[in-house]
C-alpha atoms as a PDB file:
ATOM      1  CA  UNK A   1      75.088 274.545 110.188  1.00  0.00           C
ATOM      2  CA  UNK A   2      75.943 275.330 113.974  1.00  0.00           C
ATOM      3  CA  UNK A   3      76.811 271.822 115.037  1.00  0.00           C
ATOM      4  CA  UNK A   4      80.004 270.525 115.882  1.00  0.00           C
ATOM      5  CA  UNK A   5      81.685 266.980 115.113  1.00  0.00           C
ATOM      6  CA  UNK A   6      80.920 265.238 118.196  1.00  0.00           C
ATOM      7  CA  UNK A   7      78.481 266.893 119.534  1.00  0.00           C
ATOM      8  CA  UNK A   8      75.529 264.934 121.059  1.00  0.00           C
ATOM      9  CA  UNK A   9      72.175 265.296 121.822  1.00  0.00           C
ATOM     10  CA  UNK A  10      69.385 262.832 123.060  1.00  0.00           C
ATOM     11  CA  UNK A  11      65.579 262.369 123.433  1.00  0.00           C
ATOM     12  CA  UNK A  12      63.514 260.486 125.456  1.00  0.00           C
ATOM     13  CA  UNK A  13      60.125 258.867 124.817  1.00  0.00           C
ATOM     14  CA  UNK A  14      57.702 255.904 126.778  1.00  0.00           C
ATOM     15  CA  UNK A  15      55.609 254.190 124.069  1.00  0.00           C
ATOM     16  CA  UNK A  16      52.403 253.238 125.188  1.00  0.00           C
ATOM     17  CA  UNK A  17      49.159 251.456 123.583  1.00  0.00           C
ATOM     18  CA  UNK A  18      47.823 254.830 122.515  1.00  0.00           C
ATOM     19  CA  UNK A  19      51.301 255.467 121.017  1.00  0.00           C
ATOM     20  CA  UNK A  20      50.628 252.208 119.316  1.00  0.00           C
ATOM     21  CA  UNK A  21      47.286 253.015 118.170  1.00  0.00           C
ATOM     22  CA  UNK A  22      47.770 256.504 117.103  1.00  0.00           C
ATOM     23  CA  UNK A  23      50.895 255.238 114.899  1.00  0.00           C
ATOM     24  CA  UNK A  24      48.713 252.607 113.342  1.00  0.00           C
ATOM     25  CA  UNK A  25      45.603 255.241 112.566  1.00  0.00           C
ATOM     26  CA  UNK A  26      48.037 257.383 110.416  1.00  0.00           C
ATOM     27  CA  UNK A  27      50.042 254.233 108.707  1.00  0.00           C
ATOM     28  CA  UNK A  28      47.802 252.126 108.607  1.00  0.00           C
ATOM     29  CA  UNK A  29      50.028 249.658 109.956  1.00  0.00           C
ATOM     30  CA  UNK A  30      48.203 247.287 112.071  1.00  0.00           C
ATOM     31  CA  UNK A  31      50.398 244.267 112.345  1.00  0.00           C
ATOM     32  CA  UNK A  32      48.847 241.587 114.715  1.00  0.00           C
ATOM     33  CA  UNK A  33      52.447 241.747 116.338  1.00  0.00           C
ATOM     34  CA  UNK A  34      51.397 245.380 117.820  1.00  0.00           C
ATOM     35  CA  UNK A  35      47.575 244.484 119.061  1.00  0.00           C
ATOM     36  CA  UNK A  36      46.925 240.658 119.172  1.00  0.00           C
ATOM     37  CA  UNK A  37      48.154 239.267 122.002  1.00  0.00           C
ATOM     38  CA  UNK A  38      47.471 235.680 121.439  1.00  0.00           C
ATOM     39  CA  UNK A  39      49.208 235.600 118.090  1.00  0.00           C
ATOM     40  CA  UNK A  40      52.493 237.259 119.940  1.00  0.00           C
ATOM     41  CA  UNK A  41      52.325 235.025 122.444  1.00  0.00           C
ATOM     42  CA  UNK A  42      53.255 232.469 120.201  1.00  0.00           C
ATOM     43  CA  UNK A  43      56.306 234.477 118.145  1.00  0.00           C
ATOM     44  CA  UNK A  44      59.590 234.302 119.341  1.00  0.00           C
ATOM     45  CA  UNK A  45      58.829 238.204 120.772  1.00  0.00           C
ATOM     46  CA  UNK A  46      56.565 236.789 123.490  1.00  0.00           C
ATOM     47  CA  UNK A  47      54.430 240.029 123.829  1.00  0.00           C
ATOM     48  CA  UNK A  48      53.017 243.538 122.139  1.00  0.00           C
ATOM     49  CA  UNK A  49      55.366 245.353 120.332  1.00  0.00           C
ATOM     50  CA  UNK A  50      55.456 248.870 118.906  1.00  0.00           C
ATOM     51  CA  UNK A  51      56.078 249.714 114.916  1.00  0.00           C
ATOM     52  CA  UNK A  52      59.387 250.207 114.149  1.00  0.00           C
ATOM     53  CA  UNK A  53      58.446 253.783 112.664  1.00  0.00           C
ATOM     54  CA  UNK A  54      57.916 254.842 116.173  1.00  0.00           C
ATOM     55  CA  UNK A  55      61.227 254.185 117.408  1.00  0.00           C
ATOM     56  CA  UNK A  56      62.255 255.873 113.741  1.00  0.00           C
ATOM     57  CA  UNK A  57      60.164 258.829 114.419  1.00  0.00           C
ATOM     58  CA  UNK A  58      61.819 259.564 117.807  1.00  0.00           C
ATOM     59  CA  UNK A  59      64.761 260.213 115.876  1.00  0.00           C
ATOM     60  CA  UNK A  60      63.121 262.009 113.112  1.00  0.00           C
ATOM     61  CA  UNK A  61      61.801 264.476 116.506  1.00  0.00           C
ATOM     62  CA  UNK A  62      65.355 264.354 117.708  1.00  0.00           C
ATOM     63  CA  UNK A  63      67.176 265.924 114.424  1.00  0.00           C
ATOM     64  CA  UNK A  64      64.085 268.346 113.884  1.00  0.00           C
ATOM     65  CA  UNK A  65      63.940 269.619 116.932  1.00  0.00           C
ATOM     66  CA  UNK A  66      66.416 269.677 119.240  1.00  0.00           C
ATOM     67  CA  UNK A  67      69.955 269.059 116.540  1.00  0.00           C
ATOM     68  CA  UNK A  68      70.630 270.693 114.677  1.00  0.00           C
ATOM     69  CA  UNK A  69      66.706 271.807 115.061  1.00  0.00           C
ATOM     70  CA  UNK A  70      64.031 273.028 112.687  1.00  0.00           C
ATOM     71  CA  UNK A  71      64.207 272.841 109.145  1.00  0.00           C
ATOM     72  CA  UNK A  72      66.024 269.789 109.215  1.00  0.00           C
ATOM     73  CA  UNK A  73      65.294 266.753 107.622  1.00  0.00           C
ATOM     74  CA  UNK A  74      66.917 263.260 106.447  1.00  0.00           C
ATOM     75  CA  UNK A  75      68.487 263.020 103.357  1.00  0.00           C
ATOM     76  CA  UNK A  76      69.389 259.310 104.195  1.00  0.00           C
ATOM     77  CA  UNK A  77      69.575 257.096 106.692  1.00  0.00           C
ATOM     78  CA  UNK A  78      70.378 252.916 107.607  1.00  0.00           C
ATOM     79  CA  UNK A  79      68.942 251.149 110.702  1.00  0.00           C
ATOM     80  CA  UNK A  80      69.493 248.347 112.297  1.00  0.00           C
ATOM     81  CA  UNK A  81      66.878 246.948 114.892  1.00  0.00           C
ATOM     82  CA  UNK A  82      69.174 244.577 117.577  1.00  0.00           C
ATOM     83  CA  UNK A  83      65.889 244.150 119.528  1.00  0.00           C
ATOM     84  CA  UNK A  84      62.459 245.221 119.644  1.00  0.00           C
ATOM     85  CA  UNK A  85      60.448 248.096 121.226  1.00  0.00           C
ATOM     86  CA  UNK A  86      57.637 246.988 123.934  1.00  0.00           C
ATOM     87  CA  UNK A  87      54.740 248.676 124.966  1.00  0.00           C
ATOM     88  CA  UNK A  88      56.022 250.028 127.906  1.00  0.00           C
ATOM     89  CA  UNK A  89      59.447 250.623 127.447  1.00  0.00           C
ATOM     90  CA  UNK A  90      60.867 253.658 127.506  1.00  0.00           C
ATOM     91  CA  UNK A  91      63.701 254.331 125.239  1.00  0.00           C
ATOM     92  CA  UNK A  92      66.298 257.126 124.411  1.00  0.00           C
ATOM     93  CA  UNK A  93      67.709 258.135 121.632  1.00  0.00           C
ATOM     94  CA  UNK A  94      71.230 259.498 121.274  1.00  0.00           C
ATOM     95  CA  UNK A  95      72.727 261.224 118.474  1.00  0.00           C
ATOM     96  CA  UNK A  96      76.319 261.979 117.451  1.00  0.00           C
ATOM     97  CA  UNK A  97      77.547 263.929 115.292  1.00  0.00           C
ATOM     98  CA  UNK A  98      80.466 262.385 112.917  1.00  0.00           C
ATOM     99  CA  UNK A  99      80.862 264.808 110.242  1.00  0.00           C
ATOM    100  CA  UNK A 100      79.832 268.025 108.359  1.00  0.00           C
ATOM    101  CA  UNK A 101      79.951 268.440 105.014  1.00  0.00           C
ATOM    102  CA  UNK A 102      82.253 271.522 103.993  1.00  0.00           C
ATOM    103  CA  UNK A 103      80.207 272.912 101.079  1.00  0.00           C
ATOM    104  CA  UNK A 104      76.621 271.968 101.857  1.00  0.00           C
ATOM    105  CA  UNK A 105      74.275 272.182 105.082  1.00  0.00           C
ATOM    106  CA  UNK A 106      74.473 268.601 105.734  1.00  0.00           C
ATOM    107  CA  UNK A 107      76.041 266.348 108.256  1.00  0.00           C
ATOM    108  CA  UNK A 108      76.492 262.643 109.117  1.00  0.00           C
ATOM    109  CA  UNK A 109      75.231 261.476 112.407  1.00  0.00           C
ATOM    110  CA  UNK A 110      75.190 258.232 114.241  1.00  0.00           C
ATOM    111  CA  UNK A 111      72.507 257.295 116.504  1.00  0.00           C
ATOM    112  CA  UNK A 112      72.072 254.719 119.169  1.00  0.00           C
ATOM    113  CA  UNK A 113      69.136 253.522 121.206  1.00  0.00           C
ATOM    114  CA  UNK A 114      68.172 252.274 124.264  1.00  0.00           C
ATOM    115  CA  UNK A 115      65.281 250.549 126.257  1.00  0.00           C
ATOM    116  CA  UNK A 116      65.032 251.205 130.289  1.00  0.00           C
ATOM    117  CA  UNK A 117      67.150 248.283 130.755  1.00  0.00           C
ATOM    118  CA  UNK A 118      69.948 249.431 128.411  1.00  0.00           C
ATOM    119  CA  UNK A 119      69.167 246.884 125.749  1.00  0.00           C
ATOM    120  CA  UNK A 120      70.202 248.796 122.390  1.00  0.00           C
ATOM    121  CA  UNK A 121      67.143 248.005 120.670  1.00  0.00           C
ATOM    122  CA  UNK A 122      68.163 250.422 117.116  1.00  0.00           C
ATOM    123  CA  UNK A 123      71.543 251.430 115.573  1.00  0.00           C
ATOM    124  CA  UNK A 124      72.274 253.529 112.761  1.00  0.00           C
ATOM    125  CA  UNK A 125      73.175 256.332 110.615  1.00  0.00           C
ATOM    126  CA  UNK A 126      72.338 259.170 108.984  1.00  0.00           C
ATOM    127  CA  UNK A 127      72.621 261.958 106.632  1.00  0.00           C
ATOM    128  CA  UNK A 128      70.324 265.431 107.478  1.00  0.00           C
ATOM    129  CA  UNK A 129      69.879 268.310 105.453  1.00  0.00           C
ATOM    130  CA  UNK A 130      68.974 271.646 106.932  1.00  0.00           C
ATOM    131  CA  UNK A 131      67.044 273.758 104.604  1.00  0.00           C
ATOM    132  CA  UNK A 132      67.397 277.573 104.841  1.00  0.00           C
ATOM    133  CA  UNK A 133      64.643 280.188 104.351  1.00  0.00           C
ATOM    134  CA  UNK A 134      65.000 281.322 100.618  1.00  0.00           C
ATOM    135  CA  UNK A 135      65.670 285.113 100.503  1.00  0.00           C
END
C-alpha cells in the first residue's frame, strides 16, 4: 500500500435535487424527508434533506479514487451523522490515515465532514482493503 500514517486527502461535492433524485432511482430510497416539503417542514430538520448514502458515497469516491486509489474498497466502516446534509450544501470530506496493517493491504482511516458553514455533519472510521491484480 503506498500510503503513509497521516497522510490526508479530501473531496469535495455540492448535492443538489438531481443528486437527490438520481440517489433515490438506484436505492430506491425515497423518504418523504428528501422530496416532500410539507412533511419536512414539520420535522425538527425544517427542510429537504439528502440520503445519508450520498454523503457515504463521497467517501466511498474518496478512498477509490483519489487514497489510496483504485482497487480499493471498505472492509468496514462506523459513522456517525452530527447533522444532516441539505440540498444545497456543499460538503467535504477529509480522510486520515491512522494506521496500516503490517501483513495485509489494509489500513485504518478516519474521516471527517463538513458542510459550507463548517458544521461537521458525518464522523467516522474505517477499514479499506486494496485488492491487487492476481498474477
Amino acid at each position: 500500500m503506498d500510503i503513509q500514517v497521516g497522510q490526508k486527502a479530501q473531496r469535495t461535492m455540492t448535492v443538489t435535487q438531481e443528486t437527490v433524485a438520481a440517489y433515490a432511482a438506484i436505492t430506491g430510497d425515497y423518504n418523504p424527508l428528501h422530496f416532500d416539503m410539507e412533511f419536512t417542514s414539520k420535522t425538527r430538520f425544517e427542510r429537504l434533506m439528502a440520503q445519508g448514502g450520498i454523503t457515504t458515497g463521497l467517501l466511498h469516491a474518496l478512498v477509490a479514487m483519489d487514497m489510496p486509489g483504485p482497487g480499493t474498497v471498505f472492509a468496514s466502516q462506523y459513522w456517525t451523522f452530527p447533522k444532516p446534509v441539505y440540498i444545497g450544501d456543499t460538503i467535504q470530506a477529509e480522510a486520515t490515515v491512522t494506521s496500516i496493517h503490517r501483513r495485509l493491504p489494509m489500513a485504518d482511516l478516519e474521516f471527517r465532514l463538513v458542510n459550507q458553514d463548517g458544521d461537521e455533519v458525518l464522523t467516522g472510521e474505517a477499514t479499506i482493503y486494496q485488492a491487487t491484480p492476481l498474477t
